[in-house]
C-alpha atoms as a PDB file:
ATOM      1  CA  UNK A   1     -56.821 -20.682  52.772  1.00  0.00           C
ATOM      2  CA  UNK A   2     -55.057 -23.660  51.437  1.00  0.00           C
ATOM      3  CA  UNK A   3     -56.261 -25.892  54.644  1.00  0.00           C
ATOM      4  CA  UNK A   4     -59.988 -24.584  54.319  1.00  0.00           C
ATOM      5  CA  UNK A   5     -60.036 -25.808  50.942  1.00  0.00           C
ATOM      6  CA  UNK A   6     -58.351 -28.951  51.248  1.00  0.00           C
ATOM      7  CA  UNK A   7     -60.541 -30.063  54.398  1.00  0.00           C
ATOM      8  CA  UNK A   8     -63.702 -28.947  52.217  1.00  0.00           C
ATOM      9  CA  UNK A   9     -62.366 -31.124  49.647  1.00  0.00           C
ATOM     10  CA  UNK A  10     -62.418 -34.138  52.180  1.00  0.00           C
ATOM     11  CA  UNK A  11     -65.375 -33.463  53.724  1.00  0.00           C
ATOM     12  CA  UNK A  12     -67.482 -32.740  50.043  1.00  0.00           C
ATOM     13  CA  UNK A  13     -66.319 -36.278  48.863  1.00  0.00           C
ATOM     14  CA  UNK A  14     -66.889 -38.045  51.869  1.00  0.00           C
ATOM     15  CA  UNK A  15     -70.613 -35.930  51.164  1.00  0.00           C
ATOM     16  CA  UNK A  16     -70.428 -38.067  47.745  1.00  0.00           C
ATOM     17  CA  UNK A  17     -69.703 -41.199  49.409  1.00  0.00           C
ATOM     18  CA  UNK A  18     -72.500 -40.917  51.625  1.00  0.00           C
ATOM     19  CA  UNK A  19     -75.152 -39.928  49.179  1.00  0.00           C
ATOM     20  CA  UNK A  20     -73.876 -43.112  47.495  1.00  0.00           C
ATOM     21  CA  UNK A  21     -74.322 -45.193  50.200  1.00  0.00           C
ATOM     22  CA  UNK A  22     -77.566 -43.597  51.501  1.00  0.00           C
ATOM     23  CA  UNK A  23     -79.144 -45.072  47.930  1.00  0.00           C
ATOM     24  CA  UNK A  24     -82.138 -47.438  48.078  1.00  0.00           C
ATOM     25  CA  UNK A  25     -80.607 -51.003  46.747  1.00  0.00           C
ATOM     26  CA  UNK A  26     -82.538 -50.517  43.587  1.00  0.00           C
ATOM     27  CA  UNK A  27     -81.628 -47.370  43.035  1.00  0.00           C
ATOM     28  CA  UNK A  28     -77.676 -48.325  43.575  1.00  0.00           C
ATOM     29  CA  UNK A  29     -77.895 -51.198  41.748  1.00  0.00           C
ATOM     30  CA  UNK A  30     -79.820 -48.797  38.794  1.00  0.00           C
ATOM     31  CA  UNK A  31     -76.476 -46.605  38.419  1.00  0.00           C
ATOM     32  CA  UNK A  32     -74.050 -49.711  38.570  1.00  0.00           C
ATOM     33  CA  UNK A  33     -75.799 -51.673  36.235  1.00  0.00           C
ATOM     34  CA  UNK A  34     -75.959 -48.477  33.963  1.00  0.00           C
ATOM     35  CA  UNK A  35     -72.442 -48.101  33.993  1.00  0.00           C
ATOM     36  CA  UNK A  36     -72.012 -52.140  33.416  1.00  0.00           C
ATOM     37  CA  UNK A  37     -74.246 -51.616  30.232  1.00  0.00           C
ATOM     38  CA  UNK A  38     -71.980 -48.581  29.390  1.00  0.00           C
ATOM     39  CA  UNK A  39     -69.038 -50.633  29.491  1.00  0.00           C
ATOM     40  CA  UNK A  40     -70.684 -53.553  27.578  1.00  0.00           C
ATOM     41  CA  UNK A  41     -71.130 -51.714  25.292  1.00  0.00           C
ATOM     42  CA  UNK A  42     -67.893 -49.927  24.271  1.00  0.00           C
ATOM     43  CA  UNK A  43     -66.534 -53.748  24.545  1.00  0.00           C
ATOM     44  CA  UNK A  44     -68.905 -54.977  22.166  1.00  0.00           C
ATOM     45  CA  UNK A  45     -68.035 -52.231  19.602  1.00  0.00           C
ATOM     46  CA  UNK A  46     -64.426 -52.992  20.232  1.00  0.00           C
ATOM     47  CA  UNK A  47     -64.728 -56.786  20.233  1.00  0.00           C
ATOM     48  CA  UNK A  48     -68.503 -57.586  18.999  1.00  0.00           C
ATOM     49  CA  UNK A  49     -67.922 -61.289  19.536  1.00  0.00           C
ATOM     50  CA  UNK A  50     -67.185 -60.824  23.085  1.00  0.00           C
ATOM     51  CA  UNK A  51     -68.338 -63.074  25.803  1.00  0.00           C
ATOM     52  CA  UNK A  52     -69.523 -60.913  28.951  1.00  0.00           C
ATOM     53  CA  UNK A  53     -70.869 -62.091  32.274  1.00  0.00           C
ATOM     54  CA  UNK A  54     -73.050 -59.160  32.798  1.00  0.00           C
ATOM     55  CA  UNK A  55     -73.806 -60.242  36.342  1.00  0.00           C
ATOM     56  CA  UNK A  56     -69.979 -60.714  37.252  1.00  0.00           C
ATOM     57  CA  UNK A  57     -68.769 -57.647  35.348  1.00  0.00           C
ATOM     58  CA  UNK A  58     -71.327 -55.329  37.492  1.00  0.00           C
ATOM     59  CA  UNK A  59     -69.950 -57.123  40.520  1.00  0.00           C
ATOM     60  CA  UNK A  60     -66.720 -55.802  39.337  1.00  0.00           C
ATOM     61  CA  UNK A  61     -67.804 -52.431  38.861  1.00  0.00           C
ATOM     62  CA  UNK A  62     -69.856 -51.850  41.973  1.00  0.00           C
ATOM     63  CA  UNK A  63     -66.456 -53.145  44.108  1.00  0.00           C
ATOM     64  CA  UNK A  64     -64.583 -50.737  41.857  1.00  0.00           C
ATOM     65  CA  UNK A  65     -66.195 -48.536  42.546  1.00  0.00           C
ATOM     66  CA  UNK A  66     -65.647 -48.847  46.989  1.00  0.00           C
ATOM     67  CA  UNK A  67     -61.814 -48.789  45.612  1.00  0.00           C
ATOM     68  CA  UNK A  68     -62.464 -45.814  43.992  1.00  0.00           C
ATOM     69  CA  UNK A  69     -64.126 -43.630  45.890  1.00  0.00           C
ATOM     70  CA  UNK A  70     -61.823 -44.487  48.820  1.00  0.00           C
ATOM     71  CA  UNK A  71     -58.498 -44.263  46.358  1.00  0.00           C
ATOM     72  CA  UNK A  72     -59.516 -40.810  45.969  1.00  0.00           C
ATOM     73  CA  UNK A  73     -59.951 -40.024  49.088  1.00  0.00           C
ATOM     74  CA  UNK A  74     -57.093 -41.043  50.775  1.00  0.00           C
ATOM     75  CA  UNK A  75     -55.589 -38.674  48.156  1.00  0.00           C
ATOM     76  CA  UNK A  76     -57.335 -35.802  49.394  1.00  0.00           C
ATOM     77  CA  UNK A  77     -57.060 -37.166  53.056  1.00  0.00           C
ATOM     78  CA  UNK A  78     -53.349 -37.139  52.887  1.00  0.00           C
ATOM     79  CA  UNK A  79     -53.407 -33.198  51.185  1.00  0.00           C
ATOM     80  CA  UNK A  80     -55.213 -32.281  53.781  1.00  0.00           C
ATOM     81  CA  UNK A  81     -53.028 -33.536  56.400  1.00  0.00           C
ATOM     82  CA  UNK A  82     -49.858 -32.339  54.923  1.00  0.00           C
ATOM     83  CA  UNK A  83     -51.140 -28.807  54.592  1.00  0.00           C
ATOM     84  CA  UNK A  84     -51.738 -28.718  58.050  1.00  0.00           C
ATOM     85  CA  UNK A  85     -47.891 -29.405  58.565  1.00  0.00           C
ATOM     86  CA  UNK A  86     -47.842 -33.203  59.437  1.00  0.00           C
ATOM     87  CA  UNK A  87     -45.049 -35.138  57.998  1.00  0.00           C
ATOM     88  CA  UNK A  88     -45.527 -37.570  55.790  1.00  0.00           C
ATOM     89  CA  UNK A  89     -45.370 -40.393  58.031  1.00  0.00           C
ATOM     90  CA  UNK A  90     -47.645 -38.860  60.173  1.00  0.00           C
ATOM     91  CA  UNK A  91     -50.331 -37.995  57.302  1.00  0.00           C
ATOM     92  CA  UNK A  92     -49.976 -41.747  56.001  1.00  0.00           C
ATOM     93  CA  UNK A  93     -51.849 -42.712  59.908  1.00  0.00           C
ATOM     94  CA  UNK A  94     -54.116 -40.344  60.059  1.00  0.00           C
ATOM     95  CA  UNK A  95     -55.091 -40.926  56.439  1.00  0.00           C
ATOM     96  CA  UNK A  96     -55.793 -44.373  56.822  1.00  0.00           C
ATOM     97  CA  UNK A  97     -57.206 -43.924  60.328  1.00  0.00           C
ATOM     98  CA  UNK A  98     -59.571 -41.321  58.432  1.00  0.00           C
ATOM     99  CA  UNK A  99     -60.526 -43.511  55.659  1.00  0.00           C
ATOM    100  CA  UNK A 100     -60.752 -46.947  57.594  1.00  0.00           C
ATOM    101  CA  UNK A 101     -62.979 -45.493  60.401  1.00  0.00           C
ATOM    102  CA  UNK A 102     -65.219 -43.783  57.630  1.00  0.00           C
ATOM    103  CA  UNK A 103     -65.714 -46.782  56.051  1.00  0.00           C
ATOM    104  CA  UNK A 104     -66.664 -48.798  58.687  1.00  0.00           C
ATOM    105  CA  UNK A 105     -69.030 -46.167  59.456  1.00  0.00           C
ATOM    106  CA  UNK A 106     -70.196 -46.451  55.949  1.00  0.00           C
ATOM    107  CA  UNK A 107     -70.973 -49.546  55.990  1.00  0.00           C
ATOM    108  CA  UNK A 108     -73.207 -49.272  59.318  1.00  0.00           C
ATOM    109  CA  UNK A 109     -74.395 -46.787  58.022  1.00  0.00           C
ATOM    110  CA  UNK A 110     -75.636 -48.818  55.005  1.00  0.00           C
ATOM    111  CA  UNK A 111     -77.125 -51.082  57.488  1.00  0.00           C
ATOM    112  CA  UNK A 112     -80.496 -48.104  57.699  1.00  0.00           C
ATOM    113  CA  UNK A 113     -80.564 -48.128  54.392  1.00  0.00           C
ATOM    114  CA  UNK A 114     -83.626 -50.216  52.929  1.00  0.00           C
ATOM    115  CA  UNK A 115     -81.948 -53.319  51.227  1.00  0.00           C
ATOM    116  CA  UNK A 116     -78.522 -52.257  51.857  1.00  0.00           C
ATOM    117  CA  UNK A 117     -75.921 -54.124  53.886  1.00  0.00           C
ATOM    118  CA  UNK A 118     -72.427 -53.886  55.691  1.00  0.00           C
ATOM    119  CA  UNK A 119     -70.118 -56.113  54.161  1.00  0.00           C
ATOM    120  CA  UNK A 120     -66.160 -56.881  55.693  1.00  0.00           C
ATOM    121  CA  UNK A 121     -64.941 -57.012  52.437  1.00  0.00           C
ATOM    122  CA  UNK A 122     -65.997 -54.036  51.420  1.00  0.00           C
ATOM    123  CA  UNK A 123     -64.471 -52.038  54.020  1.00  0.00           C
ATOM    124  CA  UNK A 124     -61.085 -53.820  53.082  1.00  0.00           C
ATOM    125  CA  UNK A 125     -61.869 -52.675  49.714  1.00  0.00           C
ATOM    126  CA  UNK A 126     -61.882 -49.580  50.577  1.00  0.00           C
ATOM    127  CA  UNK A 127     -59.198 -49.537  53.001  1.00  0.00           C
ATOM    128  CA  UNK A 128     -57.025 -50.808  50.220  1.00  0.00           C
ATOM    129  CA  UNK A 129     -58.380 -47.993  47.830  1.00  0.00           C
ATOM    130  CA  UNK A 130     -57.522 -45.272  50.580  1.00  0.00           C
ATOM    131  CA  UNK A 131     -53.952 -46.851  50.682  1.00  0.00           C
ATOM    132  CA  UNK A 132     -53.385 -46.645  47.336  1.00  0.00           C
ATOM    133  CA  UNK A 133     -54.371 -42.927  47.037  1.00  0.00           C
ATOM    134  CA  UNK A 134     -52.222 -42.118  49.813  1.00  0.00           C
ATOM    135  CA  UNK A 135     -49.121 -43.691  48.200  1.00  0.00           C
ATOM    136  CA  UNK A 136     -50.168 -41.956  44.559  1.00  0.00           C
ATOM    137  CA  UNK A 137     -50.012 -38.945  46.983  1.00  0.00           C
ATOM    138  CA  UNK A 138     -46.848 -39.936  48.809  1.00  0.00           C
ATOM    139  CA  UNK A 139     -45.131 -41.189  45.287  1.00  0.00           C
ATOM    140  CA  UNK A 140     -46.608 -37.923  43.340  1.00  0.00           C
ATOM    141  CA  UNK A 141     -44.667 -35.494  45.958  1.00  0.00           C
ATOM    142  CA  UNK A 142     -41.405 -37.302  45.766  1.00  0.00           C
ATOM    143  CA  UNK A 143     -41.179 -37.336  42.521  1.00  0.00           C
ATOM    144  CA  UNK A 144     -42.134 -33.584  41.876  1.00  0.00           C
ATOM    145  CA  UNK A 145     -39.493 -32.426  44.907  1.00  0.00           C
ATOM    146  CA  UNK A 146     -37.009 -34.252  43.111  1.00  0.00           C
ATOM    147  CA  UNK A 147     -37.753 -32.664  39.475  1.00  0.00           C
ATOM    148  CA  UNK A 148     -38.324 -29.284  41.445  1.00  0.00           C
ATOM    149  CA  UNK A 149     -34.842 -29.781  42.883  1.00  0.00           C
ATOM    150  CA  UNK A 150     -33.094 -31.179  39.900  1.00  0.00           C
ATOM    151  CA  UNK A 151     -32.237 -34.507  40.801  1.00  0.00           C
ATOM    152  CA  UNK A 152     -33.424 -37.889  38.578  1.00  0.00           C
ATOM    153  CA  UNK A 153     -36.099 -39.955  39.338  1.00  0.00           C
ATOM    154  CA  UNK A 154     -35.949 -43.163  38.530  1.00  0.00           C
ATOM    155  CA  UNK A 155     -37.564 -42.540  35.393  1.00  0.00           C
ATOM    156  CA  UNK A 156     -35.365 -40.184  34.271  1.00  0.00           C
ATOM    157  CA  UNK A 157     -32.709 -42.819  34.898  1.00  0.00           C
ATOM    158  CA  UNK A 158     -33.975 -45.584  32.764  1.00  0.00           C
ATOM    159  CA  UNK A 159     -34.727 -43.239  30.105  1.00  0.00           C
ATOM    160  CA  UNK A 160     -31.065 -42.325  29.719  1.00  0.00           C
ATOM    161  CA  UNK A 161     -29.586 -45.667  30.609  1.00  0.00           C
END
């Protein structure tokens, strides 16, 4: 049951990362710029003298956002992978196989979509994204095996150095 779940946890967010890229460019650029107002803001209330560049911060956001999505799931990728009995070496490939080929096929896929484009730099966006979740993942289960079997982890170390 554990597999089932964890492959329909892949497969329903790479749903959400489609449905994200199968958006119109105004309509995309409608929820990133609503979340860049969002953010502006809670900055201004923090800092009302603030100097934002709207345009760059929603730049920021929208690649953020590629990271993101693809942070999360390499996370789930590399779940997935281990409950079906890889090892951990073997999960970190497939992982980033899975998340590198279905990015590249996002962005083609973006290529249909009216005023939409593929960009290289956004696939290494969110190539580096999937990394990252799959070393959260990888760093996450090391350190819980090692509090589950009673040894320190490093932060247990420093804190009684």
């Amino acid at each position: 049951m554990h597999r089932f779940i964890s492959w329909t946890a892949v497969i329903a967010w790479m749903l959400v990362i489609f449905s994200l890229s199968a958006q119109v460019a105004e309509e995309s650029n409608r929820l990133s710029t609503d979340v860049t107002e969002a953010v502006v803001r809670t900055v201004e209330k923090v800092k009302p003298d603030a100097e934002i560049n709207v345009i760059r911060l929603n730049q920021i956001i929208r690649k953020n956002a590629h990271f993101l999505c693809y942070l999360v799931l390499g996370i789930l990728a590399m779940n997935a992978f281990r409950r079906n009995g890889c090892s951990i070496g073997k999960s970190l490939i497939l992982s980033f196989f899975l998340c590198a080929v279905y990015a590249v096929s996002d962005e083609i896929h973006q290529l249909y979509v009216p005023g939409r484009g593929a960009q290289v730099a956004d696939v290494l966006i969110d190539c580096t994204g999937g990394v990252t979740g799959m070393f959260i993942y990888w760093f996450a289960g090391k350190t819980f095996n090692l509090i589950r079997t009673g040894k320190k982890t490093m932060f247990q170390v420093q804190a009684n150095d």
